[in-house]
Protein backbone atom coordinates (compact mmCIF):
# COMPACT_ATOMS: atom_id res chain seq x y z
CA UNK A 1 3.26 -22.72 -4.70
CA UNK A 2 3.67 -21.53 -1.21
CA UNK A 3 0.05 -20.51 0.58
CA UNK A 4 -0.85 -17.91 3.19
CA UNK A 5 -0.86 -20.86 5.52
CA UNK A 6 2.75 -22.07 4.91
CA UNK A 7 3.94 -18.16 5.75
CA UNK A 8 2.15 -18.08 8.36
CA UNK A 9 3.94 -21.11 9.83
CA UNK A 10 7.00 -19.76 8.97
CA UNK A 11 6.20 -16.62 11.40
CA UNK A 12 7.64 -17.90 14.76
CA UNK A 13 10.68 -19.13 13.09
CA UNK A 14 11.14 -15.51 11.30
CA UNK A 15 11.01 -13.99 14.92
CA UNK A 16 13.90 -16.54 16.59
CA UNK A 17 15.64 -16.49 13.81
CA UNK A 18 16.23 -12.39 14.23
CA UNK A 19 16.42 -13.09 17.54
CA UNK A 20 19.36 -15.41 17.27
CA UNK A 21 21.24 -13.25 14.80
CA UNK A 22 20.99 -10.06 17.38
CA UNK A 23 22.17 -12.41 19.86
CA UNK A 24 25.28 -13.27 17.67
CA UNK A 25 25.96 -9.48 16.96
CA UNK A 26 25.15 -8.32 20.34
CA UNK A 27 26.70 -4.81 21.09
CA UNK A 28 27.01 -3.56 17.35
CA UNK A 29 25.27 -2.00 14.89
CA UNK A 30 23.61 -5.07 13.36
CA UNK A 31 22.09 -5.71 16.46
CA UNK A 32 21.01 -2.78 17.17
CA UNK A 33 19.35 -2.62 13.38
CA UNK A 34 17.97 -5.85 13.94
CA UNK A 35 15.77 -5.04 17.45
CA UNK A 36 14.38 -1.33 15.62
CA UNK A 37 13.61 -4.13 12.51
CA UNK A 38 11.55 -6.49 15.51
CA UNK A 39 9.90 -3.00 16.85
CA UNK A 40 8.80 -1.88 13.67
CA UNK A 41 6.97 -5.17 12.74
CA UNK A 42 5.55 -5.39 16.48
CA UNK A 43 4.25 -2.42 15.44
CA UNK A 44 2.99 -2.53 12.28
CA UNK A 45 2.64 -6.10 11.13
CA UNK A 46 -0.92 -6.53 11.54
CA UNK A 47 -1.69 -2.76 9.53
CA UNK A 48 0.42 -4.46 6.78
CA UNK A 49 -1.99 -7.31 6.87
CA UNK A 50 -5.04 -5.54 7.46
CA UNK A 51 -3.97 -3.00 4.56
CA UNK A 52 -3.77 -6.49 1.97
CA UNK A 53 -7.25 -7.96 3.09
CA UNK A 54 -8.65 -4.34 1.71
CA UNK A 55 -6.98 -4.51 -1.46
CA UNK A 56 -7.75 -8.00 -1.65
CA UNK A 57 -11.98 -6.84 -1.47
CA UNK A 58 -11.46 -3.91 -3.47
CA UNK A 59 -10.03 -5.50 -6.51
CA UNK A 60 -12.29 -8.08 -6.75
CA UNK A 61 -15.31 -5.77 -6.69
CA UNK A 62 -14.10 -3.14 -8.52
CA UNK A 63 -13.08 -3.10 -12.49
CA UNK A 64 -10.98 -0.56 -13.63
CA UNK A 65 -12.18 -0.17 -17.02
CA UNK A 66 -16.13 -0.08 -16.21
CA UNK A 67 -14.95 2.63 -13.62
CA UNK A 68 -13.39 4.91 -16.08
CA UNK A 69 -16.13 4.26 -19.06
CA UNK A 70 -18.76 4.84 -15.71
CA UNK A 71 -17.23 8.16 -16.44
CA UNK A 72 -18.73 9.10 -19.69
CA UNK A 73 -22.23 9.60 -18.47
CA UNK A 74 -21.68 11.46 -15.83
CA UNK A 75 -21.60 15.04 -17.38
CA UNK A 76 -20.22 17.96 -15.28
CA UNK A 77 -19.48 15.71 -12.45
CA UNK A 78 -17.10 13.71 -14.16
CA UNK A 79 -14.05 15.01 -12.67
CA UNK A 80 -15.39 14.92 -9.41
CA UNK A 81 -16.71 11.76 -9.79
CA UNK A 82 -12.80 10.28 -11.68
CA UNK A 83 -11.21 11.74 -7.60
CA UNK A 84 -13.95 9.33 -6.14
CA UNK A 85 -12.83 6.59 -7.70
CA UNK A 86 -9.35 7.54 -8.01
CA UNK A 87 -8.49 6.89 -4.10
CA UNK A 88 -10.93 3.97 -4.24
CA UNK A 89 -9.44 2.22 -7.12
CA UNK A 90 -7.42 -0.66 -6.38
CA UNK A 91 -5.96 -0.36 -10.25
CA UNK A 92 -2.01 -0.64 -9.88
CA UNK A 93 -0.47 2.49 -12.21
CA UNK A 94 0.82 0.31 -14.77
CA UNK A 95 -2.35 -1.07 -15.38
CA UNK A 96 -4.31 2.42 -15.15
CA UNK A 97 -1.61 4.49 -17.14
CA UNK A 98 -2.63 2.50 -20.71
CA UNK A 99 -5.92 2.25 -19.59
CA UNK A 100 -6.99 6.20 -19.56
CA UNK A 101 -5.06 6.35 -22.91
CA UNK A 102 -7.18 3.84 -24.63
CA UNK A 103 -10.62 4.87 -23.25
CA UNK A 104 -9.91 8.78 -23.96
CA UNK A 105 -9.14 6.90 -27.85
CA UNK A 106 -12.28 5.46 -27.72
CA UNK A 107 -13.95 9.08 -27.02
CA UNK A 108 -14.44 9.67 -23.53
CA UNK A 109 -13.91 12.98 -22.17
CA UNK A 110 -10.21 13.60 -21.09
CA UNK A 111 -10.37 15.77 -17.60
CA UNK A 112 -12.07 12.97 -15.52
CA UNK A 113 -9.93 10.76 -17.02
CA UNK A 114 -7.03 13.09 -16.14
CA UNK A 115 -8.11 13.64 -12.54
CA UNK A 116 -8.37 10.00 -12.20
CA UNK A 117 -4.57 9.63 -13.56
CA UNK A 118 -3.46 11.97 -10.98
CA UNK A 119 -5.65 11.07 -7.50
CA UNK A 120 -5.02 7.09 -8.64
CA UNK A 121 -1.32 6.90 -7.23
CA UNK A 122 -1.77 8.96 -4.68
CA UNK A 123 -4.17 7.25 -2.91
CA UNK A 124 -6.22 3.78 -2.50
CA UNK A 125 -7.71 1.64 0.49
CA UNK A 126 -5.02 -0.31 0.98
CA UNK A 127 -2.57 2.82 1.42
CA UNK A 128 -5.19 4.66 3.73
CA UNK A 129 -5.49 1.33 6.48
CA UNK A 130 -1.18 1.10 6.48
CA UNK A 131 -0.85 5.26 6.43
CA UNK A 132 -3.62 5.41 9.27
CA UNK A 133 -2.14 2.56 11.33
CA UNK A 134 1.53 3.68 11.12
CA UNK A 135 1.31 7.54 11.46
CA UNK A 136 -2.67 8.09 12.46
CA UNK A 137 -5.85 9.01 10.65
CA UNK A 138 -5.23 12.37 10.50
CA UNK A 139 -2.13 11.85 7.90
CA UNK A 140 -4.31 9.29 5.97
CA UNK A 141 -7.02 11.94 5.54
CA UNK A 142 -4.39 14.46 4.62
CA UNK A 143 -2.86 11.80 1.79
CA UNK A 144 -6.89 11.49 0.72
CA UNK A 145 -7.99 14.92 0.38
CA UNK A 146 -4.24 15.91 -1.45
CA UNK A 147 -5.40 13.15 -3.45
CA UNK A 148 -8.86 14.54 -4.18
CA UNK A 149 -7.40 18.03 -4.49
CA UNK A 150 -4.88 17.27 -7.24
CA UNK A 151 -7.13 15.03 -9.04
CA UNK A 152 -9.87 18.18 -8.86
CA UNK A 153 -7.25 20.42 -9.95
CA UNK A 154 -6.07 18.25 -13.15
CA UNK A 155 -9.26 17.55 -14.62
CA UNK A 156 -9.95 21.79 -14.48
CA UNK A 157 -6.71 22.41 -16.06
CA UNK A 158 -6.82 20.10 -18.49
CA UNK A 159 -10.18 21.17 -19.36
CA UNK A 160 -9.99 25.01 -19.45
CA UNK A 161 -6.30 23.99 -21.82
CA UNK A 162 -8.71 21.85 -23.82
CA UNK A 163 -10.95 24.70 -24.24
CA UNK A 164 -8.92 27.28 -25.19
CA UNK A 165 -6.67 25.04 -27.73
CA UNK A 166 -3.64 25.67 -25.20
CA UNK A 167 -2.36 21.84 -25.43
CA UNK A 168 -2.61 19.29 -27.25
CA UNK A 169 -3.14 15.75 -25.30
CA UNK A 170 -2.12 12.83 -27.43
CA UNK A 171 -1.00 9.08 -27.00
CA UNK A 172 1.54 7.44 -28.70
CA UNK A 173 0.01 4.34 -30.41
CA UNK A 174 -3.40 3.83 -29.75
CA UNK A 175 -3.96 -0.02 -30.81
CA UNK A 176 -0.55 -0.98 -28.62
CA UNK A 177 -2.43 0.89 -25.80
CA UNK A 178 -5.93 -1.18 -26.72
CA UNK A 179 -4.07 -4.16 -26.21
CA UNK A 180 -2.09 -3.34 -23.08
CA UNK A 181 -5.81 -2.70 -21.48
CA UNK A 182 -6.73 -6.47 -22.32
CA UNK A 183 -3.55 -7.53 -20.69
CA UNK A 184 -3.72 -5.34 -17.53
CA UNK A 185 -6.59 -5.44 -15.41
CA UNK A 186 -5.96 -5.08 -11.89
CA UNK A 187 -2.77 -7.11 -11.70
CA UNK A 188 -5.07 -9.87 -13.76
CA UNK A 189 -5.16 -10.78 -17.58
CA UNK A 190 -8.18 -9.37 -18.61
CA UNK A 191 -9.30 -12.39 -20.42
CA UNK A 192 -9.67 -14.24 -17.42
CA UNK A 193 -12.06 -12.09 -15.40
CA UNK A 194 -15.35 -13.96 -16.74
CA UNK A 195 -13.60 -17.09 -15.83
CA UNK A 196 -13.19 -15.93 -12.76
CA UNK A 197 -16.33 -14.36 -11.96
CA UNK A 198 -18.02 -17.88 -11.94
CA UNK A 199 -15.74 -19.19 -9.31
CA UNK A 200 -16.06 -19.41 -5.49
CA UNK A 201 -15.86 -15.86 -3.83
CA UNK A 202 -13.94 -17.11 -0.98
CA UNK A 203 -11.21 -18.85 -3.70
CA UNK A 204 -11.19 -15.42 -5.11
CA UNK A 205 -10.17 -13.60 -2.30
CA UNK A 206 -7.61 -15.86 -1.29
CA UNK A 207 -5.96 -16.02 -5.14
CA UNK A 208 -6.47 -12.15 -4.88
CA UNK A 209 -4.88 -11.70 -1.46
CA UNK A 210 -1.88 -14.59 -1.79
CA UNK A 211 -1.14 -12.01 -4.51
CA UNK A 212 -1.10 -8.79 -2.89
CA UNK A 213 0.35 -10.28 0.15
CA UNK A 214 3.56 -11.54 -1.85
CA UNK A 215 3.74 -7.70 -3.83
CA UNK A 216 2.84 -5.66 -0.85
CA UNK A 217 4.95 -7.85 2.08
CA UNK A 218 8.42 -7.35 0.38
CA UNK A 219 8.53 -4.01 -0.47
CA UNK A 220 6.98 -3.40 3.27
CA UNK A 221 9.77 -5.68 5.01
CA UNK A 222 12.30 -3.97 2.73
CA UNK A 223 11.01 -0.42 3.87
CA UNK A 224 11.14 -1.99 7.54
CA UNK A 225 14.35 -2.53 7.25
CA UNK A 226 15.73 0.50 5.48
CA UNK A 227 13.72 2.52 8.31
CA UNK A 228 15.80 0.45 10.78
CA UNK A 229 19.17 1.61 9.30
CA UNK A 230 18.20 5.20 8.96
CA UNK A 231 16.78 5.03 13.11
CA UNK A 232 20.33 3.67 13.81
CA UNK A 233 22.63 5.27 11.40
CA UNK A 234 21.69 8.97 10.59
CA UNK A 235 22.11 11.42 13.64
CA UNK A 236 18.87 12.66 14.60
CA UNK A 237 20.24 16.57 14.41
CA UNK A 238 20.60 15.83 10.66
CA UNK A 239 16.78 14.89 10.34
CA UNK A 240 15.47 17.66 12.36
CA UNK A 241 18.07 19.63 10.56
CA UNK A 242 17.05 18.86 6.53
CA UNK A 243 13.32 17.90 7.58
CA UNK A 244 11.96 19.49 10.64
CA UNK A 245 9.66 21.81 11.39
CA UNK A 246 11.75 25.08 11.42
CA UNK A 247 13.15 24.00 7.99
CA UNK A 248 12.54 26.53 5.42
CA UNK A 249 13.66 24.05 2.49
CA UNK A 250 12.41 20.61 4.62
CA UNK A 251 9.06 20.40 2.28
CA UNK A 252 11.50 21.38 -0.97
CA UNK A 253 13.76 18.56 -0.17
CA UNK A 254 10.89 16.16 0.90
CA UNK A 255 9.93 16.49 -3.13
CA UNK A 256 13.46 16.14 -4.17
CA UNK A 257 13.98 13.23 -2.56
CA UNK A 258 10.46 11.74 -3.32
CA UNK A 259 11.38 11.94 -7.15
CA UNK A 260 13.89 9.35 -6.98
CA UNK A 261 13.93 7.14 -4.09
CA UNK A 262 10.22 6.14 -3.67
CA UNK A 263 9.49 2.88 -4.86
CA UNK A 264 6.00 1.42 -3.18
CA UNK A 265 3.66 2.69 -1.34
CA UNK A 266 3.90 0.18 1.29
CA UNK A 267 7.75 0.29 1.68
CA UNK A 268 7.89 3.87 2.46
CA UNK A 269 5.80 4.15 4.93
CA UNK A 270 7.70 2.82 7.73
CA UNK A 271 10.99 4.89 6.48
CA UNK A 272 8.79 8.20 6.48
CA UNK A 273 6.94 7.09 10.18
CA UNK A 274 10.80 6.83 11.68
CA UNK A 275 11.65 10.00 10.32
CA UNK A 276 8.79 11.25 11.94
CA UNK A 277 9.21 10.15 14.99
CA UNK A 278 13.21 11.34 14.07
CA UNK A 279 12.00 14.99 13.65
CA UNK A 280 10.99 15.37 10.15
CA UNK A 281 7.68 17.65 9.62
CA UNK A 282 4.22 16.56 9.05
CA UNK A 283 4.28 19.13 5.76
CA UNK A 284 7.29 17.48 4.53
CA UNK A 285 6.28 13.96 4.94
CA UNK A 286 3.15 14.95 3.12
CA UNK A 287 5.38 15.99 0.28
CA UNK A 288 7.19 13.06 0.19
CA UNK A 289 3.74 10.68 -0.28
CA UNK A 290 2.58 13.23 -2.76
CA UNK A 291 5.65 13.15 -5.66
CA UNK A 292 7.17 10.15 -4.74
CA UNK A 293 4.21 7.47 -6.03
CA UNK A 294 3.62 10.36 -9.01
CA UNK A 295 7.11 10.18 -10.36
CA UNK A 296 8.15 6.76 -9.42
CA UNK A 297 10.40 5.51 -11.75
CA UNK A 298 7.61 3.14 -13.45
CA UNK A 299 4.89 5.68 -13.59
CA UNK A 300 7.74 8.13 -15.38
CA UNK A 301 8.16 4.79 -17.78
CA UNK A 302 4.72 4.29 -18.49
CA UNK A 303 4.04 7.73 -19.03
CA UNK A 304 6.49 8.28 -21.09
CA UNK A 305 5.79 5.14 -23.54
CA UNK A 306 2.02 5.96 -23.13
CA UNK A 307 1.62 9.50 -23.86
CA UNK A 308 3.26 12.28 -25.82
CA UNK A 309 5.99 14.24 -23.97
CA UNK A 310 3.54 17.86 -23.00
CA UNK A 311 1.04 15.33 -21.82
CA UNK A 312 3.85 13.86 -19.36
CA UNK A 313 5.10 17.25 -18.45
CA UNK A 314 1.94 18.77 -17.57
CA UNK A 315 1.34 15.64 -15.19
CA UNK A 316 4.60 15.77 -13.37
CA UNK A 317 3.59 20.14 -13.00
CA UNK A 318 0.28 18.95 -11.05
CA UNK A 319 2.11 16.65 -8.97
CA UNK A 320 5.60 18.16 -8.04
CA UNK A 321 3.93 21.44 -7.73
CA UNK A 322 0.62 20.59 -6.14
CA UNK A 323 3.32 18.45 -3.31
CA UNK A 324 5.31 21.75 -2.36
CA UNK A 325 1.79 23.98 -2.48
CA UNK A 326 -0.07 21.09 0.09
CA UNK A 327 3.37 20.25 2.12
CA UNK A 328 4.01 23.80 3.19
CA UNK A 329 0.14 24.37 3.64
CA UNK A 330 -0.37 20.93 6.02
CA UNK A 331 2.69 22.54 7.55
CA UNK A 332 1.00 25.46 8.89
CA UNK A 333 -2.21 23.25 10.62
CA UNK A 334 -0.06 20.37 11.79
């Protein structure tokens, strides 16, 4: 298998080798795509990499599952508590998603695990050092506190609902759910983790971040790219248009087109920092990083083979609603 160290290598060759192709299709299109694909990575590269060695840390400090049953002491600060470690949590959604359902089966109190659901793809170290580096500190803190906000607001609803016997919150087969838990743990079988405790720390971190590296780096290069076709391609009228500031539908649309289209967290950030930079509003960018990770296509499957179908319709309420309340509000102080 291929190490950090080989890639690394293969760096300077990756940079002549776009080089050479712009050189071949000098004056069209592809060229021009090609030298906004060699700006973008100037710019970002090292975010990208700084953003992995995070994760990397995170998930080898962190467990999932002694997060979430953390939870059950923690009495009326639970939900509050679930946010916390919601934008912390390094847990990929697949892996989180069976997770909650089997630890609310084995009794622990559904709103913080609910909040945690919601802040968890919304938010995580990893996201925060690539948002920060790519469109400043001040949209990372936005994409935290929306995190926190939503998480905050879930775990209320779902309690007062509990409360007053408004809706029912199920799961659809408990034991498959047990066992997807002891397959899923943080992008690790879970029946390797004591293995793995008693190994090196340093060989951890590189297995770790050789891992993330690989998952983040080609959704990343494939949003670098995409973000270079859309700089060279779409008229800059349309963006400002659609998405900018004096838009009354740009946040609306920003939520529309989050819902199908987002597909990692790392790959859309440089398409949403061109359109930036194109015109497109701070509010509706906000949007976007709000319902796209909630309604990605394989948090919809998840949900959907996880928990019963109100359970999966009052989630995608919190999110798509709580993105056009926060979008239109960041719009009004950015």
């Amino acid at each position: 298998m291929d190490s950090p160290t080989h890639i690394l290598h293969l760096l300077p060759l990756f940079w002549r080798l776009i080089s050479r192709v712009e050189y071949i299709f000098e004056g069209t299109y592809t060229a021009r795509v090609l030298a906004s694909v060699g700006e973008l990575l100037s710019q970002l590269w090292y975010f990208a990499l700084a953003a992995v060695i995070v994760a990397a840390v995170f998930s080898i400090f962190l467990s999932g599952e002694r997060m979430l049953e953390f939870l059950g002491s923690r009495g009326r600060s639970a939900v509050a508590v679930a946010c916390l470690l919601g934008v912390i949590s390094p847990l990929p959604t697949f892996a989180a998603i069976p997770l909650v359902a089997a630890l609310f089966q084995k009794g622990i109190s559904l709103p913080p695990l609910m909040a945690f659901l919601v802040a968890s793809p919304l938010m995580n170290p990893a996201l925060f050092v690539l948002t920060a580096g790519a469109m400043g500190v001040k949209m990372a803190l936005a994409r935290t506190i929306s995190a926190l906000l939503l998480g905050g607001s879930a775990g209320a609803l779902t309690s007062y609902l509990l409360k007053g016997n408004k809706l029912n919150f199920a799961v659809n087969n408990p034991g498959s759910q047990q066992q997807n838990c002891r397959l899923h743990y943080g992008g690790r079988p879970k029946n390797s983790t004591e293995k793995s405790r008693q190994q090196p720390w340093i060989n951890l971190f590189l297995k770790e971040f050789w891992s993330l590296l690989t998952f983040i780096g080609k959704y990343f290069l494939l949003g670098v790219f995409i973000a270079a076709i859309v700089q060279v391609l779409i008229p800059l009228e349309w963006i400002v248009c659609l998405l900018g500031r004096q838009g009354r539908f740009a946040v609306l649309i920003a939520v529309a087109v989050g819902v199908p289209l987002y597909a990692c967290g790392g790959g859309s950030i440089p398409i949403i920092e061109v359109l930036t930079r194109m015109g497109m509003s701070q509010g509706a960018a906000l949007a976007f990083f709000i319902s796209g990770p909630a309604t990605k296509f394989s948090t919809l499957i998840t949900l959907y083979a996880t928990f019963k179908e109100r359970t999966v319709i009052f989630y995608l309420l919190i999110t798509l609603v709580g993105a056009t309340i926060l979008g239109y509000t960041y719009s009004l102080f950015s």
